[in-house]
Every structure is written in structure tokens, then in C-alpha cells.
PDB file of N, CA and C in Angstrom:
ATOM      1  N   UNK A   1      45.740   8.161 -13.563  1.00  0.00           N
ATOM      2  CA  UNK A   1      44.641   8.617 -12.751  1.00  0.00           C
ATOM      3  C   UNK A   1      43.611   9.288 -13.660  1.00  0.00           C
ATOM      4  N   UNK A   2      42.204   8.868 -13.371  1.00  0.00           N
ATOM      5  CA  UNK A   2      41.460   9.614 -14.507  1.00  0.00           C
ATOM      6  C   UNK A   2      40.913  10.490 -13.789  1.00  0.00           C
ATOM      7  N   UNK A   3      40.240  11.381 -14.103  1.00  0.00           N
ATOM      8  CA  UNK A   3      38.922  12.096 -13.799  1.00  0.00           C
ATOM      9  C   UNK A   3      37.335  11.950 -14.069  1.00  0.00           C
ATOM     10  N   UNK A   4      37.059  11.464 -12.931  1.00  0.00           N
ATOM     11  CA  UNK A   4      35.612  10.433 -13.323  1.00  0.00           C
ATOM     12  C   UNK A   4      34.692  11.668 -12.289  1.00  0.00           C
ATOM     13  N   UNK A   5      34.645  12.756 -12.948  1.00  0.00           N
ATOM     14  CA  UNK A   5      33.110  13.551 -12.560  1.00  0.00           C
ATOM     15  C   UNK A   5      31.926  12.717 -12.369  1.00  0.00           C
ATOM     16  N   UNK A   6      31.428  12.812 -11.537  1.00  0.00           N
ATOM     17  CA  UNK A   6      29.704  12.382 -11.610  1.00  0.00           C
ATOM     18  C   UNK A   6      28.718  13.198 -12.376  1.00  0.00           C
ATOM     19  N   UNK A   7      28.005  12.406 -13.338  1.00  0.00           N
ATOM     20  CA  UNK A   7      27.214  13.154 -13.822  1.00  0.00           C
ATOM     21  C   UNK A   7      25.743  13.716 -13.257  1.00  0.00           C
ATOM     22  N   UNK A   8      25.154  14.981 -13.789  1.00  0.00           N
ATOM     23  CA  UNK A   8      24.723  15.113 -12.247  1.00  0.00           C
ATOM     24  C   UNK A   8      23.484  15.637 -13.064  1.00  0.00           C
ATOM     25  N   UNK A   9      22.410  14.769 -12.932  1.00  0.00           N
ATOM     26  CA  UNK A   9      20.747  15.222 -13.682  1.00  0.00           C
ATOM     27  C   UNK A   9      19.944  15.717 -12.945  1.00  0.00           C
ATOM     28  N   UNK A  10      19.309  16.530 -13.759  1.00  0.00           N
ATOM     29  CA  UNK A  10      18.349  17.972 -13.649  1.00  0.00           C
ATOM     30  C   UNK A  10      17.668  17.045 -12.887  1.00  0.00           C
ATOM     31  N   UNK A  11      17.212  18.131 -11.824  1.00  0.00           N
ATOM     32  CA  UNK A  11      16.260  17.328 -11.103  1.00  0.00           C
ATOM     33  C   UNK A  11      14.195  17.030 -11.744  1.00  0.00           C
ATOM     34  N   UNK A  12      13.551  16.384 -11.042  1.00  0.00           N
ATOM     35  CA  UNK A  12      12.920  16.035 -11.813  1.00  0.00           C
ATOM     36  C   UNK A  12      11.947  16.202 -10.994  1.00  0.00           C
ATOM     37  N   UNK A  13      10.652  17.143 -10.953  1.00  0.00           N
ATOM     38  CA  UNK A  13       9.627  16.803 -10.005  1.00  0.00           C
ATOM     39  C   UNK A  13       8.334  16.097 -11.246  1.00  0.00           C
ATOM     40  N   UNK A  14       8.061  15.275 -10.950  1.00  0.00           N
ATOM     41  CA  UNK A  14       6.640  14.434 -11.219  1.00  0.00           C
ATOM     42  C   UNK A  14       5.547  15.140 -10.883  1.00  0.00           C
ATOM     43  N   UNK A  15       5.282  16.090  -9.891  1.00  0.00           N
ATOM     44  CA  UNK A  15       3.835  16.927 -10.236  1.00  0.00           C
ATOM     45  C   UNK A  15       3.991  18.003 -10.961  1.00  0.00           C
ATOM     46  N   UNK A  16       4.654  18.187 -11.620  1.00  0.00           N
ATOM     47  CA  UNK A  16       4.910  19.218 -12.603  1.00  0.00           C
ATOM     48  C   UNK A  16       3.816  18.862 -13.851  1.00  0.00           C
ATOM     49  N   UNK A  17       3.940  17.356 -13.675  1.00  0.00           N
ATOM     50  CA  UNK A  17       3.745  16.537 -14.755  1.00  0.00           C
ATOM     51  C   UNK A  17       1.729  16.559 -14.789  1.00  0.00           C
ATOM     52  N   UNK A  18       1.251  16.543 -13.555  1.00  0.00           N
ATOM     53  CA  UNK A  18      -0.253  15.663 -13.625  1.00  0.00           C
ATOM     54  C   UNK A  18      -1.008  16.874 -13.197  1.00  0.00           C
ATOM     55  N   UNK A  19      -2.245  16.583 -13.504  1.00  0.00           N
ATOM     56  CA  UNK A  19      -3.088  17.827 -13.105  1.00  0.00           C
ATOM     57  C   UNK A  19      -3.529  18.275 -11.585  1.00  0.00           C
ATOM     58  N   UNK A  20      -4.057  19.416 -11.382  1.00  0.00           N
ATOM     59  CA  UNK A  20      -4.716  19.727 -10.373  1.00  0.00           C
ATOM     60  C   UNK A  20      -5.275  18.627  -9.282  1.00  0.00           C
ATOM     61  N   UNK A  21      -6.052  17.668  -9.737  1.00  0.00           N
ATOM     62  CA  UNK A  21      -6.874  16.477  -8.692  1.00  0.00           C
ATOM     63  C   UNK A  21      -5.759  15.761  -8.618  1.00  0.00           C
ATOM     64  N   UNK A  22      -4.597  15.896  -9.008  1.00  0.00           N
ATOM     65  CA  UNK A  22      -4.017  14.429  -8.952  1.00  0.00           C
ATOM     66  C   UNK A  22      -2.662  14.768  -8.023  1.00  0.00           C
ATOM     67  N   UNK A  23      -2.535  16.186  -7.302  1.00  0.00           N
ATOM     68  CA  UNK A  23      -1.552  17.016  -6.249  1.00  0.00           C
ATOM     69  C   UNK A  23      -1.528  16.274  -5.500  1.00  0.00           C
ATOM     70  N   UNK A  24      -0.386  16.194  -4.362  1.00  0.00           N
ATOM     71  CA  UNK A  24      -0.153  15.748  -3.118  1.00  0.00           C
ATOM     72  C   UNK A  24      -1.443  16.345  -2.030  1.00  0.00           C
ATOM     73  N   UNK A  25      -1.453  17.372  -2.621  1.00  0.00           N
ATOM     74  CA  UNK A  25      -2.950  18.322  -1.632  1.00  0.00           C
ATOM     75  C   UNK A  25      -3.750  17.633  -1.627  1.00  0.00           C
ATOM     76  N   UNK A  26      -4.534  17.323  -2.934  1.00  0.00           N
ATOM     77  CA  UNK A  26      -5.576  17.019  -3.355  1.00  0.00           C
ATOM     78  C   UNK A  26      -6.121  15.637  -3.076  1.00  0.00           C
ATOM     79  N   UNK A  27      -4.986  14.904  -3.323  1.00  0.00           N
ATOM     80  CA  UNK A  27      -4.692  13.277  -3.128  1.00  0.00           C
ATOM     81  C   UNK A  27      -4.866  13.211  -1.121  1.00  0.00           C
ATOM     82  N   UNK A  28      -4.178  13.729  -0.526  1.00  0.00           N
ATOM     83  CA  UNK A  28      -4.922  14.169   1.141  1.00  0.00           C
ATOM     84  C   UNK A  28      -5.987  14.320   1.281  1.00  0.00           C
ATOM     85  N   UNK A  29      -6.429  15.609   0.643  1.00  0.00           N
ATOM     86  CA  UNK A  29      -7.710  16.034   1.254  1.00  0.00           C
ATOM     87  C   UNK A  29      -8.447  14.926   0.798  1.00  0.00           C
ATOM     88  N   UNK A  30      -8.605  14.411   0.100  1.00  0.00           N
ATOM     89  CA  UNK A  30      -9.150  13.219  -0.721  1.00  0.00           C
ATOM     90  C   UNK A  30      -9.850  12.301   0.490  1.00  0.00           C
ATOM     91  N   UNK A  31      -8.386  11.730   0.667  1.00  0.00           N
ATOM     92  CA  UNK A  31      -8.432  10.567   1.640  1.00  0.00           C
ATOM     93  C   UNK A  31      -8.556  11.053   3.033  1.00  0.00           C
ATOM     94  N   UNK A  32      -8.418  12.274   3.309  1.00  0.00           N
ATOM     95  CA  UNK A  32      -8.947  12.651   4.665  1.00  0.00           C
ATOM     96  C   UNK A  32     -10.277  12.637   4.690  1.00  0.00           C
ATOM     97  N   UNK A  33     -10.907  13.450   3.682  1.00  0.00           N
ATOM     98  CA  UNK A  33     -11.833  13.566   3.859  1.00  0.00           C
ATOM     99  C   UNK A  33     -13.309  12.471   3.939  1.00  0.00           C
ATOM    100  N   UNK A  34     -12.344  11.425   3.088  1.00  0.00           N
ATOM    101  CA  UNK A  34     -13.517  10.222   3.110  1.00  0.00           C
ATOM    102  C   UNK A  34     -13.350   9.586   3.910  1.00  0.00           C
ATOM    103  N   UNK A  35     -12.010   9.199   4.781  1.00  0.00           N
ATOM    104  CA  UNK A  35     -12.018   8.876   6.047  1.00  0.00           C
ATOM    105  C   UNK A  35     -12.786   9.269   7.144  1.00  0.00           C
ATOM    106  N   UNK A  36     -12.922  10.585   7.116  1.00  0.00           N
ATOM    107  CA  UNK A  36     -13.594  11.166   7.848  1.00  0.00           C
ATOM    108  C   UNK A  36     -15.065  11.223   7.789  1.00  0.00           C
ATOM    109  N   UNK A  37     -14.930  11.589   6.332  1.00  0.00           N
ATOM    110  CA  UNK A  37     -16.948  11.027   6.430  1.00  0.00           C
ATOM    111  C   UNK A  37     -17.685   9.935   6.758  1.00  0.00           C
ATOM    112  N   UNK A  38     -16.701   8.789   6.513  1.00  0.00           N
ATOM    113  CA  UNK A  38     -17.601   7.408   7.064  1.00  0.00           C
ATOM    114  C   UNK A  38     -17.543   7.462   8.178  1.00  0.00           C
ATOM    115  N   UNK A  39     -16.704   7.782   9.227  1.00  0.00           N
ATOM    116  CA  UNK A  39     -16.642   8.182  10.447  1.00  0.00           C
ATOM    117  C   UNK A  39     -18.029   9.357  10.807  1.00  0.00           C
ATOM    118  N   UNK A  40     -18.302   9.966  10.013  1.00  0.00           N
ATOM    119  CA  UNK A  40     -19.276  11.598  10.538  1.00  0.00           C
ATOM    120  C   UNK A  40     -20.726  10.354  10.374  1.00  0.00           C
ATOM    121  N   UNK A  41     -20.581   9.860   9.228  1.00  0.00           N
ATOM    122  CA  UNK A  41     -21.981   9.202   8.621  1.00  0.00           C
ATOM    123  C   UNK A  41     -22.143   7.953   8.856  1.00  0.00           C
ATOM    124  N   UNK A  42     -21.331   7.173   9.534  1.00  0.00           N
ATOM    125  CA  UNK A  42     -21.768   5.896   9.819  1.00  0.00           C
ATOM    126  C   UNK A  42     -21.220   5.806  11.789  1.00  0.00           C
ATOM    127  N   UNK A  43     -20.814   6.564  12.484  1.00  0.00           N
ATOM    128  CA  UNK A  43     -20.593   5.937  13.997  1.00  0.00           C
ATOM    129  C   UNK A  43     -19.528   4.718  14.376  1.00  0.00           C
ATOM    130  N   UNK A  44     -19.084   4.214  13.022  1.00  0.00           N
ATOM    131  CA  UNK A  44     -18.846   3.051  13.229  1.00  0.00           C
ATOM    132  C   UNK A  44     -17.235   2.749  12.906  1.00  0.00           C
ATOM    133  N   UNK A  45     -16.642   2.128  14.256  1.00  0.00           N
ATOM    134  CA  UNK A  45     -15.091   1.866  14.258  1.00  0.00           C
ATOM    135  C   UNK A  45     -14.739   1.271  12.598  1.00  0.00           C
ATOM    136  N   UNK A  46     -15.295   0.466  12.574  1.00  0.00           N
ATOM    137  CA  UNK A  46     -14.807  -0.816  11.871  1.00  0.00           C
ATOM    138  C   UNK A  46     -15.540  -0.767  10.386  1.00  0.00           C
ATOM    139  N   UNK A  47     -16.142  -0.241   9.766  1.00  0.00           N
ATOM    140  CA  UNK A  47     -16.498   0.675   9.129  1.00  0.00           C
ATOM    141  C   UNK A  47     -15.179   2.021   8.236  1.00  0.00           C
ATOM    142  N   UNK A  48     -15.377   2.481   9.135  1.00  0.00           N
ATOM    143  CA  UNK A  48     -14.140   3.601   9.031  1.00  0.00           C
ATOM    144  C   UNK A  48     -13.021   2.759   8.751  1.00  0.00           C
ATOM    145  N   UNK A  49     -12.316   1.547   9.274  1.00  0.00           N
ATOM    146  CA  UNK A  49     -10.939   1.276   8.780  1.00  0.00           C
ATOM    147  C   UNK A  49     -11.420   0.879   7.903  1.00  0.00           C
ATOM    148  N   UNK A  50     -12.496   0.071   7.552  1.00  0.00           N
ATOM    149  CA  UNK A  50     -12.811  -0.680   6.344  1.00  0.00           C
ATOM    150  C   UNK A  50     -11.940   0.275   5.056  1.00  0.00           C
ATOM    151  N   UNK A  51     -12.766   1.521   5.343  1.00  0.00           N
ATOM    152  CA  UNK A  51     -12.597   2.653   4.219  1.00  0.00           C
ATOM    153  C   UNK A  51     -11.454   3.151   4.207  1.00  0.00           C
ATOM    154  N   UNK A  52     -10.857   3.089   5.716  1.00  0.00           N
ATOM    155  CA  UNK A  52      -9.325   4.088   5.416  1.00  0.00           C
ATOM    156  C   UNK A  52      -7.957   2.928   5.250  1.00  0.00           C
ATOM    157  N   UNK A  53      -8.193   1.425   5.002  1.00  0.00           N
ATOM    158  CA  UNK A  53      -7.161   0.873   5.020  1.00  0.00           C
ATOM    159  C   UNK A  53      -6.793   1.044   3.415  1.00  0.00           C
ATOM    160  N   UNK A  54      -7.900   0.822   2.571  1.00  0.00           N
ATOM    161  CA  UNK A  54      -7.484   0.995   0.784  1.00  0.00           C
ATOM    162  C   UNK A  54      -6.765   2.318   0.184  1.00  0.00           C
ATOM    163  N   UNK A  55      -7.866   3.320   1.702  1.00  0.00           N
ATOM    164  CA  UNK A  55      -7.284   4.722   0.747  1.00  0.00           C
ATOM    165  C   UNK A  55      -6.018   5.189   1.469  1.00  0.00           C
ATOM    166  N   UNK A  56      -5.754   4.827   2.069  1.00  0.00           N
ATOM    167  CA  UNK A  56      -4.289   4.980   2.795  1.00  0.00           C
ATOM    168  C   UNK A  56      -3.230   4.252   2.676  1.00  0.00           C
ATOM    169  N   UNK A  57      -3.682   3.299   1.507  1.00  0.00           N
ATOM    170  CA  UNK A  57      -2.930   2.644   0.461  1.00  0.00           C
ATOM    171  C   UNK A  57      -2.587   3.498  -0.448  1.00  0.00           C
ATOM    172  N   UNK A  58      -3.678   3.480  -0.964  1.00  0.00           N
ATOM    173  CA  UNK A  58      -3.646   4.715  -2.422  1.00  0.00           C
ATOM    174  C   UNK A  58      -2.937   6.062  -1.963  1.00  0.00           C
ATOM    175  N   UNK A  59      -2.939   6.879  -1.019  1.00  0.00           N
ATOM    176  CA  UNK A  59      -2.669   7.738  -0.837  1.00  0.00           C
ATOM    177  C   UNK A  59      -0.917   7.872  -0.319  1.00  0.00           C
ATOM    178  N   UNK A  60      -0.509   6.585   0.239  1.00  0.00           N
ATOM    179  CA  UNK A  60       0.727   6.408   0.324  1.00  0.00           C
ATOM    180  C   UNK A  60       1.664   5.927  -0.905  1.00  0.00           C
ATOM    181  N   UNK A  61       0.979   5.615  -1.483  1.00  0.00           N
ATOM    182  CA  UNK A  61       1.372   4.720  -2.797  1.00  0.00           C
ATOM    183  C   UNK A  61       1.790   6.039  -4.114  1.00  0.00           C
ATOM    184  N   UNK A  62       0.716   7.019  -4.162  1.00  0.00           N
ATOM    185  CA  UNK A  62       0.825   8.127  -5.043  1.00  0.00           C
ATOM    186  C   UNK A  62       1.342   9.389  -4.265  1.00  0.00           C
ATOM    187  N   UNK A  63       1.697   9.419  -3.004  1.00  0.00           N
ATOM    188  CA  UNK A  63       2.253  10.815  -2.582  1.00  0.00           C
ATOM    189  C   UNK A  63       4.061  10.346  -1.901  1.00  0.00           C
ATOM    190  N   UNK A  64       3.968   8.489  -1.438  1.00  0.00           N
ATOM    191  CA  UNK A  64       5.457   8.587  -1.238  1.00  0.00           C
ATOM    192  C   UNK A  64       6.329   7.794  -2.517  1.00  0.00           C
ATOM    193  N   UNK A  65       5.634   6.481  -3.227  1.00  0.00           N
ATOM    194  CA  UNK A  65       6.370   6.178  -3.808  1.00  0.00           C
ATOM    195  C   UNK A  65       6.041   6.279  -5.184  1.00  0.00           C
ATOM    196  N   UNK A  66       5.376   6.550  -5.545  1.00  0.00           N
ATOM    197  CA  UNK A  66       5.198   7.179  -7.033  1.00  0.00           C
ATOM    198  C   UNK A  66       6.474   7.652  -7.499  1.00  0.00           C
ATOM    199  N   UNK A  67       6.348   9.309  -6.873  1.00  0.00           N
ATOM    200  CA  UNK A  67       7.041  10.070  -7.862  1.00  0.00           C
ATOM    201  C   UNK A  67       8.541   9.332  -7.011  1.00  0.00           C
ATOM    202  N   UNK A  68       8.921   8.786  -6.414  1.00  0.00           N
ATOM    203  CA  UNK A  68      10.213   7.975  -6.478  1.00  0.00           C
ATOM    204  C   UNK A  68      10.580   7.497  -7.206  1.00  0.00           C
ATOM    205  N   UNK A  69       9.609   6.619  -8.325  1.00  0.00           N
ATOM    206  CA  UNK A  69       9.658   5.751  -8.924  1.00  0.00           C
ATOM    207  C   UNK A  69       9.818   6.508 -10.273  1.00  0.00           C
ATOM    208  N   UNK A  70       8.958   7.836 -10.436  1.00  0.00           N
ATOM    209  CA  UNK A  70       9.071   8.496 -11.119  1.00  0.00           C
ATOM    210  C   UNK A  70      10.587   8.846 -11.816  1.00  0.00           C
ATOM    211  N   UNK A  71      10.953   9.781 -10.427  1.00  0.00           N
ATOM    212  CA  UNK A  71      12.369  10.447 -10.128  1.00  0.00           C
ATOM    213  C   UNK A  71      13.361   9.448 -11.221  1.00  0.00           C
ATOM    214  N   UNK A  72      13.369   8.263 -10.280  1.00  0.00           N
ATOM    215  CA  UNK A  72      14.297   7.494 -10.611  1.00  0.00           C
ATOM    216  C   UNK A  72      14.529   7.054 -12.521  1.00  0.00           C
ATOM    217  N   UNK A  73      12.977   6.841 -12.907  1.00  0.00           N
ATOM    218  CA  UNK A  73      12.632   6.001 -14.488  1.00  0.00           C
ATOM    219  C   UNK A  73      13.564   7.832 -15.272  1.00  0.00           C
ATOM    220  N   UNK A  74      13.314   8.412 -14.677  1.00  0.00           N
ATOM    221  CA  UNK A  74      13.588  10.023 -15.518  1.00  0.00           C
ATOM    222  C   UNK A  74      15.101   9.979 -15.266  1.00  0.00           C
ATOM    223  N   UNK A  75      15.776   9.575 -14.059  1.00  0.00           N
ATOM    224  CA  UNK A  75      16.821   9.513 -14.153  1.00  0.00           C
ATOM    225  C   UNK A  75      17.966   8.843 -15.015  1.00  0.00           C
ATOM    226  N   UNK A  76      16.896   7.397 -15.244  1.00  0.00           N
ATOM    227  CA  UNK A  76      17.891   6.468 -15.575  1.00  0.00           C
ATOM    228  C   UNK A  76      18.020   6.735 -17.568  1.00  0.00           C
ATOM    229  N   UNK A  77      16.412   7.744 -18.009  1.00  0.00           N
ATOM    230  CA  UNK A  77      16.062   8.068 -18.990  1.00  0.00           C
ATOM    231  C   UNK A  77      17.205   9.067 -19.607  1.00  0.00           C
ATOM    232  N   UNK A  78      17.375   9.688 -18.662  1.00  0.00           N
ATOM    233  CA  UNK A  78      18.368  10.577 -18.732  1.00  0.00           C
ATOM    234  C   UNK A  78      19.722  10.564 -18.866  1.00  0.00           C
ATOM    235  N   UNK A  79      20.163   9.643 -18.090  1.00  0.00           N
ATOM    236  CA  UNK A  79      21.784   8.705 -18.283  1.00  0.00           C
ATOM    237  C   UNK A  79      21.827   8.138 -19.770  1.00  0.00           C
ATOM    238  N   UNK A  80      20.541   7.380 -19.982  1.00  0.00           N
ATOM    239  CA  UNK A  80      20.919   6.375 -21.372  1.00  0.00           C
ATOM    240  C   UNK A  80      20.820   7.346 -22.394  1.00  0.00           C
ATOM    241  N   UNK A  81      20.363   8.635 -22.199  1.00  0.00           N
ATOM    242  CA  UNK A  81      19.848   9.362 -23.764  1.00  0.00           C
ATOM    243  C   UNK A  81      21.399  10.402 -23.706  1.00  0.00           C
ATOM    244  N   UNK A  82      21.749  10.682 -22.677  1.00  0.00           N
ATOM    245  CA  UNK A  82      23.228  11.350 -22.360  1.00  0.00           C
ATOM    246  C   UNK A  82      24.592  10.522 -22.852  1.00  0.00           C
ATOM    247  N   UNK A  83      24.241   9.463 -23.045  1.00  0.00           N
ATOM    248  CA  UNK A  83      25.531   8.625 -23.608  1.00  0.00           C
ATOM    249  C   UNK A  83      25.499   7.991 -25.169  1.00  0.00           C
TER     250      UNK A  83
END
């Protein structure tokens, strides 16, 4: 019978890593806010998704799966440099 511990890595946050504009905050207010302005400055439905379908790309893309992707590359960085 062996003893097979799991090895267990430091956790890893990714905004530790990037500056100020590039926060989960910042990256929101971002895309709220320009959502919202084509909406204040143009009246117009279709218009507005125009603008909020890219940035609500971008904004899902860098606040859910980024630092996942992050997490994970640091993890696996971490296993191979540990052995």
C-alpha cells in the first residue's frame, strides 16, 4: 500500500499579475459603461447590441475565462518544475 498524498499548489490569482485598467472592476465599468453610452447617445435598440455583443465578449472572455486559463497554465507550471 503506498501513500500517494496529493500535491497541493499555492494558489494563484492572475490579477495580482496586470495593472490597474486591466481589473475585473475596471474591465466592467468599461463595458458597462459603453454599453450604456450608445444607448444615452444614440436611442437606438440595435445599435446598442451592435456595441454590447463584442464587448460582452471581451468582458466575459477576460473576467471568466482568462484567469482560468491562467490558474490552470501556473498550475501545470508548477507540477512540472516540482518534479
Amino acid at each position: 500500500m503506498t501513500d500517494q498524498t496529493p500535491i497541493e499548489t499555492p494558489t494563484f490569482n492572475p490579477w495580482n499579475y496586470k495593472p490597474w485598467w486591466c481589473q475585473p472592476w475596471s474591465i466592467l465599468l468599461t463595458g458597462i459603461t459603453l454599453i450604456s453610452g450608445s444607448w444615452f447617445l444614440f436611442k437606438t435598440l440595435w445599435i446598442t447590441i451592435l456595441v454590447a455583443i463584442p464587448l460582452l465578449a471581451w468582458m466575459g472572455f477576460f473576467v471568466l475565462i482568462w484567469p482560468k486559463l491562467m490558474a490552470e497554465v501556473y498550475s501545470q507550471e508548477y507540477l512540472s518544475n516540482k518534479e
